[in-house]
N, C-alpha and C. Protein backbone atom coordinates (compact mmCIF):
# COMPACT_ATOMS: atom_id res chain seq x y z
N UNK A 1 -7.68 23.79 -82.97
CA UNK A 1 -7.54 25.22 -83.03
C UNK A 1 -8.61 25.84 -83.93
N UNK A 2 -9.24 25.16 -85.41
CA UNK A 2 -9.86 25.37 -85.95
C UNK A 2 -11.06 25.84 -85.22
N UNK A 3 -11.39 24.69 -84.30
CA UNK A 3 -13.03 24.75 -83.53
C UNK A 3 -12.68 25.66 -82.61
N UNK A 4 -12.04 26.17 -82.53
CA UNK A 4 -11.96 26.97 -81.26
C UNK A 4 -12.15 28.62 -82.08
N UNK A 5 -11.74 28.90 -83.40
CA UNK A 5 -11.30 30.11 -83.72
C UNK A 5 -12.85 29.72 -84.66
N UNK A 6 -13.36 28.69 -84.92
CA UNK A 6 -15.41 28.81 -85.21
C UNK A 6 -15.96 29.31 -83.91
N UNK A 7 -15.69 28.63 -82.77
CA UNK A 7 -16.52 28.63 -81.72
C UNK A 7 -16.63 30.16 -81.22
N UNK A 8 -15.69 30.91 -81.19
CA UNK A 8 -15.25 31.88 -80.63
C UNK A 8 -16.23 33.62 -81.56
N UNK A 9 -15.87 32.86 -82.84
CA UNK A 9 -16.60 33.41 -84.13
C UNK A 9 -17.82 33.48 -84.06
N UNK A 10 -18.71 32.60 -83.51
CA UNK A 10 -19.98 31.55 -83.97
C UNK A 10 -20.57 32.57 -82.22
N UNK A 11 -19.93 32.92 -81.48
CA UNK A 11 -20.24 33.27 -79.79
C UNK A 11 -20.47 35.14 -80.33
N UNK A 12 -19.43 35.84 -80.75
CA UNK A 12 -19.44 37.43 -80.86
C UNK A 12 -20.40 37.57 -82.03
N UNK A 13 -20.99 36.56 -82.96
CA UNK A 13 -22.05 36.81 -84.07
C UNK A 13 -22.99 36.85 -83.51
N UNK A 14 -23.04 35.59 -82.61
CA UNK A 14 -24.57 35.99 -81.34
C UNK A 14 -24.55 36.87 -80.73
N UNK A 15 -23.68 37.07 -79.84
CA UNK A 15 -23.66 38.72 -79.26
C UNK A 15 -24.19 39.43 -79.95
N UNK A 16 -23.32 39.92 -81.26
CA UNK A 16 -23.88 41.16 -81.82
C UNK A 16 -25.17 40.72 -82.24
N UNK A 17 -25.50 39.73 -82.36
CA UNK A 17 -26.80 39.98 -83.09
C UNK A 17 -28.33 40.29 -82.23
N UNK A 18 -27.88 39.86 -80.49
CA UNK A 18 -28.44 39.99 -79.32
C UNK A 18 -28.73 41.60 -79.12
N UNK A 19 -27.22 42.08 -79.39
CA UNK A 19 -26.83 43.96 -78.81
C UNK A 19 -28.11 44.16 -79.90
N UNK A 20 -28.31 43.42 -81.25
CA UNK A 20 -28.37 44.69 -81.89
C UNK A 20 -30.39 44.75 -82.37
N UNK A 21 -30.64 43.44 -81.42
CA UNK A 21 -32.12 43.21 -81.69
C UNK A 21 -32.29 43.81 -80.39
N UNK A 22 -31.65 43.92 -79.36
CA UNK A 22 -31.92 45.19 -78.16
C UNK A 22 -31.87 46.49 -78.40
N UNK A 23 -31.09 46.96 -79.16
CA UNK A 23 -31.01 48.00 -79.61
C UNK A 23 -32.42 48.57 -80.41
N UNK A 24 -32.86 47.60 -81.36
CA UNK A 24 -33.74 48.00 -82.09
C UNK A 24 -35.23 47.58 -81.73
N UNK A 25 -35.36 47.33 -80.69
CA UNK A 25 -36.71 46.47 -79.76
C UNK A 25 -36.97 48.48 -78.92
N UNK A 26 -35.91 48.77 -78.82
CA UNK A 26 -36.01 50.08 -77.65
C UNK A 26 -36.89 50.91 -78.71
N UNK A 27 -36.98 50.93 -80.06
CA UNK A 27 -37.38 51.89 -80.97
C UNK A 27 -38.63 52.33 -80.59
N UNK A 28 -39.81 53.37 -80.25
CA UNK A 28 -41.20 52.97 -80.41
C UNK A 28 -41.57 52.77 -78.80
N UNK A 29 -40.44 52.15 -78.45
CA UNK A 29 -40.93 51.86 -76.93
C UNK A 29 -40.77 53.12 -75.61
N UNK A 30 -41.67 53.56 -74.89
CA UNK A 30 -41.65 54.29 -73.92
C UNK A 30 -39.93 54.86 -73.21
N UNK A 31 -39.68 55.87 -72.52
CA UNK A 31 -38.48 55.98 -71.65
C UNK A 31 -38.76 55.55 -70.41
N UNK A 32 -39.94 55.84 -70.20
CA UNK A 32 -40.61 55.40 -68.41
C UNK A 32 -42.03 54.80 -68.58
N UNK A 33 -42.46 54.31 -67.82
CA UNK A 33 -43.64 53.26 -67.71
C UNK A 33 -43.97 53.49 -66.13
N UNK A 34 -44.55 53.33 -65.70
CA UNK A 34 -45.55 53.49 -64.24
C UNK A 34 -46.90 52.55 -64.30
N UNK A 35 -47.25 52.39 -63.32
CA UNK A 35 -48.10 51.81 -62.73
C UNK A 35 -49.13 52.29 -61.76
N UNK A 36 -50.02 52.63 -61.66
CA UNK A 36 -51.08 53.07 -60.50
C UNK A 36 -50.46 54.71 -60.64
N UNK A 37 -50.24 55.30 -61.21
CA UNK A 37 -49.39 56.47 -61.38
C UNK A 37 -50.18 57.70 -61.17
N UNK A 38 -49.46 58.85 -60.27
CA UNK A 38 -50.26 59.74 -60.20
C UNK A 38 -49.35 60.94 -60.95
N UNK A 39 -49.65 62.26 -61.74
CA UNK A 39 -49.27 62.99 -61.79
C UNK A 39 -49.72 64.84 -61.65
N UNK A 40 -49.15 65.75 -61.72
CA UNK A 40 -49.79 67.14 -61.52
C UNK A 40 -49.41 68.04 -62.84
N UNK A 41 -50.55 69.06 -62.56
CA UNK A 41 -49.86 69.49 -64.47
C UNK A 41 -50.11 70.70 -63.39
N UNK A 42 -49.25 71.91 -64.01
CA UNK A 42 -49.53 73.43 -63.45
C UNK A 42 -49.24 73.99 -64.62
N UNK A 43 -49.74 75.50 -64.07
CA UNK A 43 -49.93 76.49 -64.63
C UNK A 43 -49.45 77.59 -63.88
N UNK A 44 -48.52 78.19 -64.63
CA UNK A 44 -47.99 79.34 -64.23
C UNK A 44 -47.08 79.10 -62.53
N UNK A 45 -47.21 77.82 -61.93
CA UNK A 45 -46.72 77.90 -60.69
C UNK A 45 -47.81 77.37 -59.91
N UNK A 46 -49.33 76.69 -60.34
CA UNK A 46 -50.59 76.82 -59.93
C UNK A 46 -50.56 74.83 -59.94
N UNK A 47 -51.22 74.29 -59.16
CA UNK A 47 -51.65 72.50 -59.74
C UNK A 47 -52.90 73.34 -60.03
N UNK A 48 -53.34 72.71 -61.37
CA UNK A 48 -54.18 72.86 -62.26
C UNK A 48 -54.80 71.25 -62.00
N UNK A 49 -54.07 70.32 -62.29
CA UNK A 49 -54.71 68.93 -62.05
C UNK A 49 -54.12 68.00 -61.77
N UNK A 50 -54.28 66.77 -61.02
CA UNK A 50 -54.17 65.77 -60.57
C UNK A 50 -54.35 64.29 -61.30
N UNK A 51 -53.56 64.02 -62.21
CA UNK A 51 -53.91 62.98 -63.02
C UNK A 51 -54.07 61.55 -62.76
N UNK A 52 -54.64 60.75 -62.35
CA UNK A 52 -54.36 59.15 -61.46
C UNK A 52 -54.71 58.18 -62.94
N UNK A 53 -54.16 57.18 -63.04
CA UNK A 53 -54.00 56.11 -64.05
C UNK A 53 -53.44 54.77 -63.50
N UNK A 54 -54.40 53.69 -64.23
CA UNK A 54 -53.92 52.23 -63.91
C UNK A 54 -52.00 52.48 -64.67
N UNK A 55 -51.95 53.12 -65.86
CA UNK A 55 -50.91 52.49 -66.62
C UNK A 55 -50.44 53.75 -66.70
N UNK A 56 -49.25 54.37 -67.35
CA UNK A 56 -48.55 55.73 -67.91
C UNK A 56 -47.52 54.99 -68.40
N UNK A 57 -47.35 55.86 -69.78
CA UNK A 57 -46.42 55.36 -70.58
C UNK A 57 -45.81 57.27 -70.65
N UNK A 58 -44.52 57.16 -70.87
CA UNK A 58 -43.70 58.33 -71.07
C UNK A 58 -42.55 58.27 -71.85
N UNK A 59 -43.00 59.52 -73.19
CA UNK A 59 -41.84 59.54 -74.19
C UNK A 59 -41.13 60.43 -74.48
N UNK A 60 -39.74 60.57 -73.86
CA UNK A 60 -39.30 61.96 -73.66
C UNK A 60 -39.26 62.54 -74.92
N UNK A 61 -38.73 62.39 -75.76
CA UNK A 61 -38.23 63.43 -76.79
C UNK A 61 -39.46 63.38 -77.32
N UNK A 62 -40.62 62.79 -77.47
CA UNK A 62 -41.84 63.72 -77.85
C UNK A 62 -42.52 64.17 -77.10
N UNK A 63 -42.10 64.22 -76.11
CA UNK A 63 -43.23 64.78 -75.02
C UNK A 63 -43.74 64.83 -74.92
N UNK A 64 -44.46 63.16 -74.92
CA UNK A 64 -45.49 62.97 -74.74
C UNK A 64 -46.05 61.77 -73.73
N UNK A 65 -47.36 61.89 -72.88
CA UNK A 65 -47.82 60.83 -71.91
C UNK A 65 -49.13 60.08 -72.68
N UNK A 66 -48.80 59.11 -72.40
CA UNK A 66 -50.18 58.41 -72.71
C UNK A 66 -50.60 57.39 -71.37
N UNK A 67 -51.62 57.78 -71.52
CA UNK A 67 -52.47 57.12 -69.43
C UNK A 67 -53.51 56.22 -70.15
N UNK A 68 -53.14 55.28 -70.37
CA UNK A 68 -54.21 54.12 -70.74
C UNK A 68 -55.29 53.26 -70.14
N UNK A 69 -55.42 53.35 -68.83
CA UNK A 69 -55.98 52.66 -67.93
C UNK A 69 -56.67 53.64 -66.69
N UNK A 70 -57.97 53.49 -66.81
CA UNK A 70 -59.01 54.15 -65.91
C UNK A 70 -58.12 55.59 -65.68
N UNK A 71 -58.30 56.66 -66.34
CA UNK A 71 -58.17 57.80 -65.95
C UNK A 71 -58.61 58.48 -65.30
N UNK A 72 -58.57 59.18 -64.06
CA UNK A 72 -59.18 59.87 -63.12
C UNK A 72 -58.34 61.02 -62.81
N UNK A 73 -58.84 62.45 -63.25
CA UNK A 73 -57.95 63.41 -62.97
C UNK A 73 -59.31 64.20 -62.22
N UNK A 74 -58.53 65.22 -61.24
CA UNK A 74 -59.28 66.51 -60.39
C UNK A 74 -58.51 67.57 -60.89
N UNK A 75 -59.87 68.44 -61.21
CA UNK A 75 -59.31 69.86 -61.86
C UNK A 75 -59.38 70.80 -60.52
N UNK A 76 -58.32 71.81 -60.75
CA UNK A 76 -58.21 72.69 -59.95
C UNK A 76 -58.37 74.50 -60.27
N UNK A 77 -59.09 75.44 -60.08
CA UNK A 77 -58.68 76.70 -60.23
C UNK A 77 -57.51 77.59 -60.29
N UNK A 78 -57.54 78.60 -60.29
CA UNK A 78 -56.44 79.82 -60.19
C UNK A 78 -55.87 79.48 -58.77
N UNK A 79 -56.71 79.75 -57.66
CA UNK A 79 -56.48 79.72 -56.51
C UNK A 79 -55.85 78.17 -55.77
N UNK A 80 -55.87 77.04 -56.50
CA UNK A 80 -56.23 75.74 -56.13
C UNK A 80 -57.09 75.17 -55.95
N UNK A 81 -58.07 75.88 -55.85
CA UNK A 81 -59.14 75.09 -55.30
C UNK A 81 -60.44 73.62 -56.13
N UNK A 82 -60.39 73.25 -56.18
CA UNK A 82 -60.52 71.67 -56.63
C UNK A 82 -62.18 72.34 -57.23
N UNK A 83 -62.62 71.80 -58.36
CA UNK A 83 -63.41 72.72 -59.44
C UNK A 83 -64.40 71.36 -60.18
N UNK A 84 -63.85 70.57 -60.87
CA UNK A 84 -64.47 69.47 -61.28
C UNK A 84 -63.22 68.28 -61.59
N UNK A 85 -64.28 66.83 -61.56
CA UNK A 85 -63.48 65.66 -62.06
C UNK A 85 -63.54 65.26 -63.60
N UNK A 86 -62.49 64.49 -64.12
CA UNK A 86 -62.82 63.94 -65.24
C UNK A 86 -62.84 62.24 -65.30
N UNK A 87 -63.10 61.64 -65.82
CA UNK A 87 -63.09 60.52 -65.76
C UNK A 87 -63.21 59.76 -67.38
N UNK A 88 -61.99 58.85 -68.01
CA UNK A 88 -62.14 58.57 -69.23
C UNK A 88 -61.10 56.94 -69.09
N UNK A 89 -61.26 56.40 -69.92
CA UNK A 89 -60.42 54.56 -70.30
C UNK A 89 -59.45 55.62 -70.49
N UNK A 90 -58.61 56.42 -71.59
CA UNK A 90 -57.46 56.56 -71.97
C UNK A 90 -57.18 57.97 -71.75
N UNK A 91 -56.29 58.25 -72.39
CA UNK A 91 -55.99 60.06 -72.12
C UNK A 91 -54.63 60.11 -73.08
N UNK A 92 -53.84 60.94 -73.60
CA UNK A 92 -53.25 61.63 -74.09
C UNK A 92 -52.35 63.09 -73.76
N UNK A 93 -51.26 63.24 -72.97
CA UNK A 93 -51.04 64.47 -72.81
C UNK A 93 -49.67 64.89 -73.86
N UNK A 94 -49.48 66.27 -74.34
CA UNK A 94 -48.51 66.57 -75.45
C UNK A 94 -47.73 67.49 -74.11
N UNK A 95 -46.93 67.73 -73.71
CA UNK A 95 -46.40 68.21 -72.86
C UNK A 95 -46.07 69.66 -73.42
N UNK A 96 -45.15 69.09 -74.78
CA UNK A 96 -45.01 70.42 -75.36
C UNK A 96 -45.94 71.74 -75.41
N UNK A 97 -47.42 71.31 -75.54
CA UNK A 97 -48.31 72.33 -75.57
C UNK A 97 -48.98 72.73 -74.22
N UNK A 98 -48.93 71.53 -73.38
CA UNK A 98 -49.56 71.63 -72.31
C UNK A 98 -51.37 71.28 -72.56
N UNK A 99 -50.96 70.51 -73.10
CA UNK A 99 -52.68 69.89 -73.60
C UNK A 99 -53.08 68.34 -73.70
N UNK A 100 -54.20 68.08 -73.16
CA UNK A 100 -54.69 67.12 -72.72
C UNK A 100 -55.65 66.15 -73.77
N UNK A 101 -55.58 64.91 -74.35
CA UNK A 101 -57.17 64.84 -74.68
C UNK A 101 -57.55 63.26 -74.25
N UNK A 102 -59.27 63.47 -73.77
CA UNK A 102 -59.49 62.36 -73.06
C UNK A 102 -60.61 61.47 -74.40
N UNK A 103 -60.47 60.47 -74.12
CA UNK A 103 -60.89 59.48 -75.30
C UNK A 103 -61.39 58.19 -73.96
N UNK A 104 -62.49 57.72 -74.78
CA UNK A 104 -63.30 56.37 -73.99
C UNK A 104 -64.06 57.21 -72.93
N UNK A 105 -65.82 56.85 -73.12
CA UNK A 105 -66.55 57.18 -72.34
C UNK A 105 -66.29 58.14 -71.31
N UNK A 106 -66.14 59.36 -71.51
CA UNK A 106 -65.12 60.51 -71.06
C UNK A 106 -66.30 61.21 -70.10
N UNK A 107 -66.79 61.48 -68.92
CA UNK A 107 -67.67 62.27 -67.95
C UNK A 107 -66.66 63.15 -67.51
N UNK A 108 -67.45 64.24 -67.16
CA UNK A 108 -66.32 65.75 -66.37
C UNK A 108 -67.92 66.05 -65.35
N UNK A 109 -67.47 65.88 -64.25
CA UNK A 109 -68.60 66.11 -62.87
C UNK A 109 -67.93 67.31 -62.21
N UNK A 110 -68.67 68.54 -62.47
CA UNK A 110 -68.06 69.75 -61.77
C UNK A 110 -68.55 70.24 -60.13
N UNK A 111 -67.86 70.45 -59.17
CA UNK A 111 -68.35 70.36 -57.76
C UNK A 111 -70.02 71.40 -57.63
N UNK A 112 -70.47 71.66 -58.42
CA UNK A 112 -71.72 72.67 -58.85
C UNK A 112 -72.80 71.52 -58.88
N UNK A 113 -72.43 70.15 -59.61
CA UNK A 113 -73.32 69.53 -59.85
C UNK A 113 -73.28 69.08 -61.41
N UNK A 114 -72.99 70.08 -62.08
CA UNK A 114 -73.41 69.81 -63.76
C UNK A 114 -72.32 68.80 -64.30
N UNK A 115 -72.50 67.95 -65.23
CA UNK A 115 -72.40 66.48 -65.88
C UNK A 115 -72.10 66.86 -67.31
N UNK A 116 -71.16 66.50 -67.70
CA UNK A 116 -70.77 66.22 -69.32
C UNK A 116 -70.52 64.92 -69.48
N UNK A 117 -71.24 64.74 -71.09
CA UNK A 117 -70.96 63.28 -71.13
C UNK A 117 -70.17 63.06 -72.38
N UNK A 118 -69.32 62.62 -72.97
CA UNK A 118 -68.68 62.58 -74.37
C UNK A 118 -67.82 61.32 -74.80
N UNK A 119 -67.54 61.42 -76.16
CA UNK A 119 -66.42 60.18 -76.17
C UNK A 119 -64.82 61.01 -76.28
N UNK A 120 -64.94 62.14 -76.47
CA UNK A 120 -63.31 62.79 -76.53
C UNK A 120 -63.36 63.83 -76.10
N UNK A 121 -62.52 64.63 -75.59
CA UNK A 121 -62.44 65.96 -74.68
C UNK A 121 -60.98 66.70 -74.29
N UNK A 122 -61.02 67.35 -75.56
CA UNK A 122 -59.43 68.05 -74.89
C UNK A 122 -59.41 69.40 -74.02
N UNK A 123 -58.35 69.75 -73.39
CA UNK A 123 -58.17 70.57 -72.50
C UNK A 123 -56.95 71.40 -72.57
N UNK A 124 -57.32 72.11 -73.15
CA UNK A 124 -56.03 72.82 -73.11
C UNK A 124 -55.34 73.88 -71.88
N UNK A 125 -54.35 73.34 -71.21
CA UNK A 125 -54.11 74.38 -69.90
C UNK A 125 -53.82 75.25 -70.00
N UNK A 126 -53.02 75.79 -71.18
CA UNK A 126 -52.59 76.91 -70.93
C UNK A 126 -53.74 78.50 -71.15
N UNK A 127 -54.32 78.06 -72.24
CA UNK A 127 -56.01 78.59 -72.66
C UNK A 127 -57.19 78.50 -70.92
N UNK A 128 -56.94 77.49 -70.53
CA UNK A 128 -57.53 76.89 -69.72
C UNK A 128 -59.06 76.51 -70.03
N UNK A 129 -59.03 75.89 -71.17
CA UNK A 129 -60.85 75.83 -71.95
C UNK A 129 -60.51 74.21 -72.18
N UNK A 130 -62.01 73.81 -71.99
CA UNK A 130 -62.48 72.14 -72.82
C UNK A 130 -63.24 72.49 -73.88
N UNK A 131 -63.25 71.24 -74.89
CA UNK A 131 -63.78 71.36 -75.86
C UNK A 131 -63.66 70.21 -76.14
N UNK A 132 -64.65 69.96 -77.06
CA UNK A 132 -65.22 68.83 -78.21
C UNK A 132 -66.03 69.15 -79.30
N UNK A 133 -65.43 68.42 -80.55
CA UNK A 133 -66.73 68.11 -81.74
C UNK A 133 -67.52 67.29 -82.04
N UNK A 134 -67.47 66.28 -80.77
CA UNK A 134 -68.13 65.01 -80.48
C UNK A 134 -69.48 65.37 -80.27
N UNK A 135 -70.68 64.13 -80.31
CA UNK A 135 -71.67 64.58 -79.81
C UNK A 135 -72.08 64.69 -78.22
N UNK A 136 -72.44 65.56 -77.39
CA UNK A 136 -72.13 65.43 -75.81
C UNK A 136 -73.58 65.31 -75.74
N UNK A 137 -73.81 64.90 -73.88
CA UNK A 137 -75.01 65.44 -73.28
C UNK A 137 -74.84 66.29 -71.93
N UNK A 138 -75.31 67.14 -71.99
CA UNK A 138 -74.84 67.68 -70.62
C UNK A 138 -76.50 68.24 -69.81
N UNK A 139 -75.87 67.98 -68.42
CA UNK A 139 -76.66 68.22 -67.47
C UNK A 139 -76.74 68.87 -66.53
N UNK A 140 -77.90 69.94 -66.38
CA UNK A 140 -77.22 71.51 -65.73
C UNK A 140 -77.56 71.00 -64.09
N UNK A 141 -77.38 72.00 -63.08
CA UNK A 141 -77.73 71.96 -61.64
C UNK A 141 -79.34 71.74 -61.90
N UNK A 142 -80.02 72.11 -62.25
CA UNK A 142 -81.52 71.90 -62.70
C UNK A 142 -81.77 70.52 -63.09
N UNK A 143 -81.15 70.10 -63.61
CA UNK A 143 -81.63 68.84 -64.19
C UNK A 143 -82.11 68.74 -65.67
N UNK A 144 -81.57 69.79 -66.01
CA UNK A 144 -82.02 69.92 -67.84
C UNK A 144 -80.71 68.77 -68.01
N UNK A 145 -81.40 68.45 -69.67
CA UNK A 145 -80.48 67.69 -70.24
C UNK A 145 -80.56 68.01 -71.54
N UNK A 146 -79.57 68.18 -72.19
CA UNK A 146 -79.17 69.18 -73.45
C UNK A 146 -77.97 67.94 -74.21
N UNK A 147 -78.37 67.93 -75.39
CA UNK A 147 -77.74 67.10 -76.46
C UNK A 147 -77.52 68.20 -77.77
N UNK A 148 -76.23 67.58 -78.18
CA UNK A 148 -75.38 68.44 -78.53
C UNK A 148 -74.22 68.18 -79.63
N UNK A 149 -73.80 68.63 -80.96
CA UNK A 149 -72.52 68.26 -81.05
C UNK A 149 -71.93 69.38 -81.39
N UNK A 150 -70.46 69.49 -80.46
CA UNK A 150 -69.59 70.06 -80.33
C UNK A 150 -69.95 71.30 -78.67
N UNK A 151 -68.60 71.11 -78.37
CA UNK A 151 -68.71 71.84 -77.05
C UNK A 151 -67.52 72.73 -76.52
N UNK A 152 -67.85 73.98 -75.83
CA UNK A 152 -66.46 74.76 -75.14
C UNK A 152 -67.21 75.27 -74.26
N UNK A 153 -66.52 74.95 -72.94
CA UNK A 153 -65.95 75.51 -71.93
C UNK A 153 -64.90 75.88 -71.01
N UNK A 154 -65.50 76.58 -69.63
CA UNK A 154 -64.25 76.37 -68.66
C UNK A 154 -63.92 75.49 -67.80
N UNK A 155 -63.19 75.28 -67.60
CA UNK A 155 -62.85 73.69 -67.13
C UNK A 155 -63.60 73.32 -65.46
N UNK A 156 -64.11 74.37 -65.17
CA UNK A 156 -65.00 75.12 -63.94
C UNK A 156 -66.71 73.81 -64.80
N UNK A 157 -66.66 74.49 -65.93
CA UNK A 157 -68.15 74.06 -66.34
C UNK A 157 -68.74 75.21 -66.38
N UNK A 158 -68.79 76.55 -65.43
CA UNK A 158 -69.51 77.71 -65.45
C UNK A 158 -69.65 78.09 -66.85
N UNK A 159 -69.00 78.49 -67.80
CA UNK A 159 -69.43 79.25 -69.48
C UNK A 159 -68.69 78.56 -70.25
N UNK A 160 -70.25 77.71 -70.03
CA UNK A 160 -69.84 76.69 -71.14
C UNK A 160 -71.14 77.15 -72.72
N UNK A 161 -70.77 76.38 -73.80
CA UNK A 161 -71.49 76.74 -75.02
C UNK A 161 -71.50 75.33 -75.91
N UNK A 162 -72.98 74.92 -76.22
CA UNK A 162 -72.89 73.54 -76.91
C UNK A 162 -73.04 74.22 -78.51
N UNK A 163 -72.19 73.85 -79.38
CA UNK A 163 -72.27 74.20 -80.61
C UNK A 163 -73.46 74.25 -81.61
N UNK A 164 -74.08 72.77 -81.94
CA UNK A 164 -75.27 72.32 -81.97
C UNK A 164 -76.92 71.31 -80.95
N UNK A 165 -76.80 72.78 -80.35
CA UNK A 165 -78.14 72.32 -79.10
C UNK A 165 -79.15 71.47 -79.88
N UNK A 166 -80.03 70.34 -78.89
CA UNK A 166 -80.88 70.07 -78.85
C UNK A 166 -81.53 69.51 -77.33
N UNK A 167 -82.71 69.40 -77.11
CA UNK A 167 -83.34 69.00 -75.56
C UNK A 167 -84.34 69.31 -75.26
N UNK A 168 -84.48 69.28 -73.93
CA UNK A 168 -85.73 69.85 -73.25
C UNK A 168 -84.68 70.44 -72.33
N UNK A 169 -85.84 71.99 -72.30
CA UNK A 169 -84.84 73.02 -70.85
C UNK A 169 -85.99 73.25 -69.89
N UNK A 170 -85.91 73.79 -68.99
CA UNK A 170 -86.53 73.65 -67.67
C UNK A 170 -87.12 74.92 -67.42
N UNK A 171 -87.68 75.94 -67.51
CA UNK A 171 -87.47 77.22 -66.96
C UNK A 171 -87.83 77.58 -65.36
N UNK A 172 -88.50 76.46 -64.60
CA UNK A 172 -88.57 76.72 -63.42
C UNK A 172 -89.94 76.76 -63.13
N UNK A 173 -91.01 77.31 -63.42
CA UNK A 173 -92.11 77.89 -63.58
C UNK A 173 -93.38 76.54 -63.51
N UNK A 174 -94.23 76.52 -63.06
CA UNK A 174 -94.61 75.47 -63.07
C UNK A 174 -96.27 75.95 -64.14
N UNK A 175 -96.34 75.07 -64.91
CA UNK A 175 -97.32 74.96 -66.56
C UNK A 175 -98.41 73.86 -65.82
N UNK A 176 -99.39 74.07 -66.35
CA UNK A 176 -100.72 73.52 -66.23
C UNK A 176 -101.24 73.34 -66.88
């Protein structure tokens, strides 16, 4: 009877001690996880963008996404209409604010032609502006190439402003 009223003892100590390293393993860890994952962010009622990721991690009560794996999002206008890509290793979204930031070898290719190049780049949707204090290079429809640190624009690329310019610019004109 003895071994039986250990054994029995010795079985609900493991249990609990199972419940309670499950319990505390959940801490820190995601609510949802995805794979090949696509998602849409809007504005006002609008898809603003198209987010695609190897990985997504999702944490509700901070509201927050983290896309760790080959990020590929398409930006969209007022109207919908598809405006420029971004392309970065990781990303960051705060839901609460509705803001984005892209980290790892970060390019934004706008359907115009023009090229940003950076290591971080946030976006804020509701503003609807990019920006960085990183050092960028960007490259107009011309083919200028302009180096730079710190940057804002519209997520278009059209009025955009490099904080601290440097480069060669183009004026068109042909010199002799």
């Amino acid at each position: 009877m003895n071994r039986l009223t250990i054994l029995c003892l010795f079985i609900f100590a493991c249990n609990n001690t199972e419940l309670n390293k499950i319990g505390e393993t959940r801490d820190g860890l995601p609510d949802a996880e995805s794979w090949n994952a696509t998602i849409t962010l809007t504005n006002k009622g609008s898809k603003r963008a198209v987010i695609k990721s190897g990985h997504l991690q999702k944490y509700q009560q901070r509201q927050y996404i983290l896309l760790d794996q080959k990020v590929d999002a398409d930006f969209f206008n007022e109207e919908e209409i598809y405006t420029s890509n971004l392309k970065s290793e990781i990303a960051e979204i705060d839901e609460s604010k509705d803001f984005l930031i892209a980290m790892g070898n970060v390019v934004v290719v706008s359907d115009s032609g023009v090229s940003l190049f950076t290591d971080t780049l946030s976006w804020d949707n509701v503003e609807e502006k990019v920006f960085t204090d990183d050092r960028v290079v960007f490259i107009t429809e011309q083919n200028d190439t302009l180096y730079g640190i710190g940057f804002k624009s519209d997520i278009e690329l059209n009025n955009w402003e490099i904080m601290q310019p440097t480069g060669v610019f183009h004026d068109g004109s042909d010199e002799q």
